[in-house]
Protein backbone atom coordinates (compact mmCIF):
# COMPACT_ATOMS: atom_id res chain seq x y z
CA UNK A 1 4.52 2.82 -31.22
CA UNK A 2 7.17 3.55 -28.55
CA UNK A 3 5.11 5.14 -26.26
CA UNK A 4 2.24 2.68 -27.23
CA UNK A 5 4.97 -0.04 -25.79
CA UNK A 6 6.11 1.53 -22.82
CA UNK A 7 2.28 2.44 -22.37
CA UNK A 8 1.97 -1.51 -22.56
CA UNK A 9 4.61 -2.03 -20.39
CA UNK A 10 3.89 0.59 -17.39
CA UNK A 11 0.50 -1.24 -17.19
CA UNK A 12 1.70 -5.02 -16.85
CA UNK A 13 3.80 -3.33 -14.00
CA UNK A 14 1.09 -1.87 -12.44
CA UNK A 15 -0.49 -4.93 -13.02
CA UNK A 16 1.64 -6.71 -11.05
CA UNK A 17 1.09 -5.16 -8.11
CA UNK A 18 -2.30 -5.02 -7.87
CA UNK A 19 -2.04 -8.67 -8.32
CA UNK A 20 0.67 -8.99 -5.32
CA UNK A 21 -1.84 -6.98 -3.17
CA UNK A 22 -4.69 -8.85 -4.06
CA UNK A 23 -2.87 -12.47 -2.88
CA UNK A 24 -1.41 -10.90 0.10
CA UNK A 25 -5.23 -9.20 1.14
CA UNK A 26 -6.19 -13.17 0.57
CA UNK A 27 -3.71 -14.33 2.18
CA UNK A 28 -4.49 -11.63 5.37
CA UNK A 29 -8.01 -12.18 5.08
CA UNK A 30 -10.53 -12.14 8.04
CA UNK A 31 -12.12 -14.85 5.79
CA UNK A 32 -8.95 -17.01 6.19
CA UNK A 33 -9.78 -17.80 10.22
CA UNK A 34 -13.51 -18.95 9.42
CA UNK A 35 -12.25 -21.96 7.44
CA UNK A 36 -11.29 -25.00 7.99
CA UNK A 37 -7.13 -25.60 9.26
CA UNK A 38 -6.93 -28.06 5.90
CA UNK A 39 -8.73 -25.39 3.65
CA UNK A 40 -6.56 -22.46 4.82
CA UNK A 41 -3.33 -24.49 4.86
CA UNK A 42 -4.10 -25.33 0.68
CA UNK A 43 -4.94 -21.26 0.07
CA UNK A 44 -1.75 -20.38 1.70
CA UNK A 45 0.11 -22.91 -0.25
CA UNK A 46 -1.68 -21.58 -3.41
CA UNK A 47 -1.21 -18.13 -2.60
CA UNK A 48 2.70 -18.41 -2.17
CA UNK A 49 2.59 -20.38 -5.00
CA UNK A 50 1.33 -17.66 -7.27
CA UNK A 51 3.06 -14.76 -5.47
CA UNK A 52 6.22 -16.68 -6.20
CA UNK A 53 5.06 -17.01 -9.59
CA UNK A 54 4.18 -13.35 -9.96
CA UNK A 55 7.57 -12.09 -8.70
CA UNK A 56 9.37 -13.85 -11.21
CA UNK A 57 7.83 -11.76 -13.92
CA UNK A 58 9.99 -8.55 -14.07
CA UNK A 59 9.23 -5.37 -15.74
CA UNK A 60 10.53 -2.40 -15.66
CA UNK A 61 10.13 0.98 -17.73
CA UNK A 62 12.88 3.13 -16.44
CA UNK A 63 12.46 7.39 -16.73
CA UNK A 64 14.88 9.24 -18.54
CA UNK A 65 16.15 11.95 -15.56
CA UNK A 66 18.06 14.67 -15.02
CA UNK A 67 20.46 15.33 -12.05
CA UNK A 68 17.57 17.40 -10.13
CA UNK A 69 14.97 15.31 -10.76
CA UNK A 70 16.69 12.33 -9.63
CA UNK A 71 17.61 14.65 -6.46
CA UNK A 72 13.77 14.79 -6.41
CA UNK A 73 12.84 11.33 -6.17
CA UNK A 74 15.74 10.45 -3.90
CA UNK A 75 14.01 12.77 -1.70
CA UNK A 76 10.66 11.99 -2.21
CA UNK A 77 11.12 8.38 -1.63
CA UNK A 78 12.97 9.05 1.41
CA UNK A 79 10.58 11.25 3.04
CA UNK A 80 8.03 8.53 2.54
CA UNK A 81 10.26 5.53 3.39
CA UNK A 82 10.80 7.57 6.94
CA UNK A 83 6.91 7.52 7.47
CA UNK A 84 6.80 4.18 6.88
CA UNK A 85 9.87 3.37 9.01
CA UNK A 86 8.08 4.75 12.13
CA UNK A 87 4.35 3.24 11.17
CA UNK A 88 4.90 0.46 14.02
CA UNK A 89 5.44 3.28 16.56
CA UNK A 90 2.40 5.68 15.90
CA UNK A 91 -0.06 4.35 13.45
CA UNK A 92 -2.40 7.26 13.50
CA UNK A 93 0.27 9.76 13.03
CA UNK A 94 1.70 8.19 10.38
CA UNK A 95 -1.94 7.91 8.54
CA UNK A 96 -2.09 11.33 8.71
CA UNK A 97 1.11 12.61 7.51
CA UNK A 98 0.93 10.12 4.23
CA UNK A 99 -2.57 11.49 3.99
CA UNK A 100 -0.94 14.87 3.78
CA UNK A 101 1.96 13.56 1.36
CA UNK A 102 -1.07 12.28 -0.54
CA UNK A 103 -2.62 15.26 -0.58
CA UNK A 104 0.38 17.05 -2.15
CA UNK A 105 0.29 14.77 -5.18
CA UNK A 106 -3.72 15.32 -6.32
CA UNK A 107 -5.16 17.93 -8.06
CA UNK A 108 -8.22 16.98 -6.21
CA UNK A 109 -9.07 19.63 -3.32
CA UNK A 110 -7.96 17.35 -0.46
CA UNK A 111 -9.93 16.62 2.96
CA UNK A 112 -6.81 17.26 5.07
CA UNK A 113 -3.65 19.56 5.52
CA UNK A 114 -1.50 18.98 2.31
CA UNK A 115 2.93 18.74 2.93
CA UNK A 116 3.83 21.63 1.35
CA UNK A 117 7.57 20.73 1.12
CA UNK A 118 6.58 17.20 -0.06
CA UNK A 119 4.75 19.13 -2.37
CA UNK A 120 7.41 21.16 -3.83
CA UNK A 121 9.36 18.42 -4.21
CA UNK A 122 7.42 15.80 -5.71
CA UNK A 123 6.77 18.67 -8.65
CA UNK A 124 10.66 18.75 -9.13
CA UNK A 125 10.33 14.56 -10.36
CA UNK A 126 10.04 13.67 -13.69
CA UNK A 127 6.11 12.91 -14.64
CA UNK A 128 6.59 9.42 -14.73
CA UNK A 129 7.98 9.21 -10.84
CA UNK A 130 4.80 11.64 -9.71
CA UNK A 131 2.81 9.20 -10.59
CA UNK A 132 4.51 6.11 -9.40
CA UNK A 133 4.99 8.42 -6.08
CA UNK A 134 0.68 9.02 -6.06
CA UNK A 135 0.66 5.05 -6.45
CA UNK A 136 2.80 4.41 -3.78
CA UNK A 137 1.01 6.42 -1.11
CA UNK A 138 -2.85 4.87 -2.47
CA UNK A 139 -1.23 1.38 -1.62
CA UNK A 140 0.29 3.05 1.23
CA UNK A 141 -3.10 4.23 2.37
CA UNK A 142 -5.58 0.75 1.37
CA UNK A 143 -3.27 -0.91 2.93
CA UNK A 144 -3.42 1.15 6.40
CA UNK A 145 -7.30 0.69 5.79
CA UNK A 146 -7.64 -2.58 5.55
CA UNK A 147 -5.15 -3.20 8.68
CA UNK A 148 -7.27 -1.25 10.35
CA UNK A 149 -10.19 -2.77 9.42
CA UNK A 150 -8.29 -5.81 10.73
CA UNK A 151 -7.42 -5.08 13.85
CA UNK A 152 -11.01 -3.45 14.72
CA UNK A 153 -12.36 -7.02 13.59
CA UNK A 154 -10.02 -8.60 15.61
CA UNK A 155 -11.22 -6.16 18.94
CA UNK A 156 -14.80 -6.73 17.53
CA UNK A 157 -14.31 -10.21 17.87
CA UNK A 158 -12.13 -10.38 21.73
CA UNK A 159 -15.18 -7.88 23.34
CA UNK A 160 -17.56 -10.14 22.27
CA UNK A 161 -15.74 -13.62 23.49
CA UNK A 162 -15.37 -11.15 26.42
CA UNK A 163 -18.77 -10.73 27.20
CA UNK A 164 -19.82 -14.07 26.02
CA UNK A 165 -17.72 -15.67 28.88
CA UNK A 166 -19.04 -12.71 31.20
CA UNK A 167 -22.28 -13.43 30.43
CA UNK A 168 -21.62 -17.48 31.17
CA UNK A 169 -19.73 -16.83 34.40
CA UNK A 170 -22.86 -14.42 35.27
């Protein structure tokens, strides 16, 4: 029953972060600009509303660790909190090395190079804080993808204003 329970409980956490990345995509929608100022002003309003909501619901399920792996996950986090650090400065570098960080925490045969070192010490964290590490970089990674899929929208979307006024002026 204990492990049914913290079974329970790892899930309403994981839970609650889909949910937070579901009202912030909303929130960062494409779809949001194609309505009307009133429409978007009451789904923002909403949306705050329920990620307040949502952060006030706390749950955690803490790992039982020894000295090395907490070592470990000190590490770990802080090799991926110094991609992310940079991601403003070099977006496509920074894709790829948290591609290669995720890479180190499958079992799948990844497409790209995999971080050895990250590798070696992801394996020294408790099984608990490998996966919460793998979760990390997959929200790491949609996220990436859908700001890219943002931003080449938003190109999409000046080249053909662009050439619409080009083709007026012509």
């Amino acid at each position: 029953r204990v492990e049914a329970f913290r079974d329970a409980a790892s899930a309403m956490e994981q839970e609650k972060e889909i949910l937070l990345e579901m009202i912030h995509n909303i929130q960062n929608s494409q779809d949001m600009r194609h309505i009307s100022e009133g429409e978007r002003e009451e789904l923002n309003l909403t949306a705050n509303r329920l990620m307040g909501r949502t952060l006030t619901v706390e749950v955690s399920v803490e790992t039982i660790r020894n000295a090395q792996q907490q070592e470990s996950l000190l590490h770990a986090t802080k090799m991926i909190d110094e991609i992310v650090n940079k991601l403003l400065d070099d977006l496509e570098d920074s894709k790829i090395r948290l591609m290669s960080l995720y890479g180190a925490c499958t079992s799948d045969v990844p497409a790209g190079p995999i971080d050895q070192k990250f590798q070696s010490v992801v394996i020294g964290c408790a099984i608990e804080d490998q996966k919460k590490i793998k979760r990390r970089l997959e929200t790491l990674l949609r996220n990436l993808e859908n700001s890219e899929k943002s931003i080449t929208l938003l190109e999409h979307q000046k080249s053909s204003v662009r050439q619409s006024c080009n083709s007026k002026q012509d």
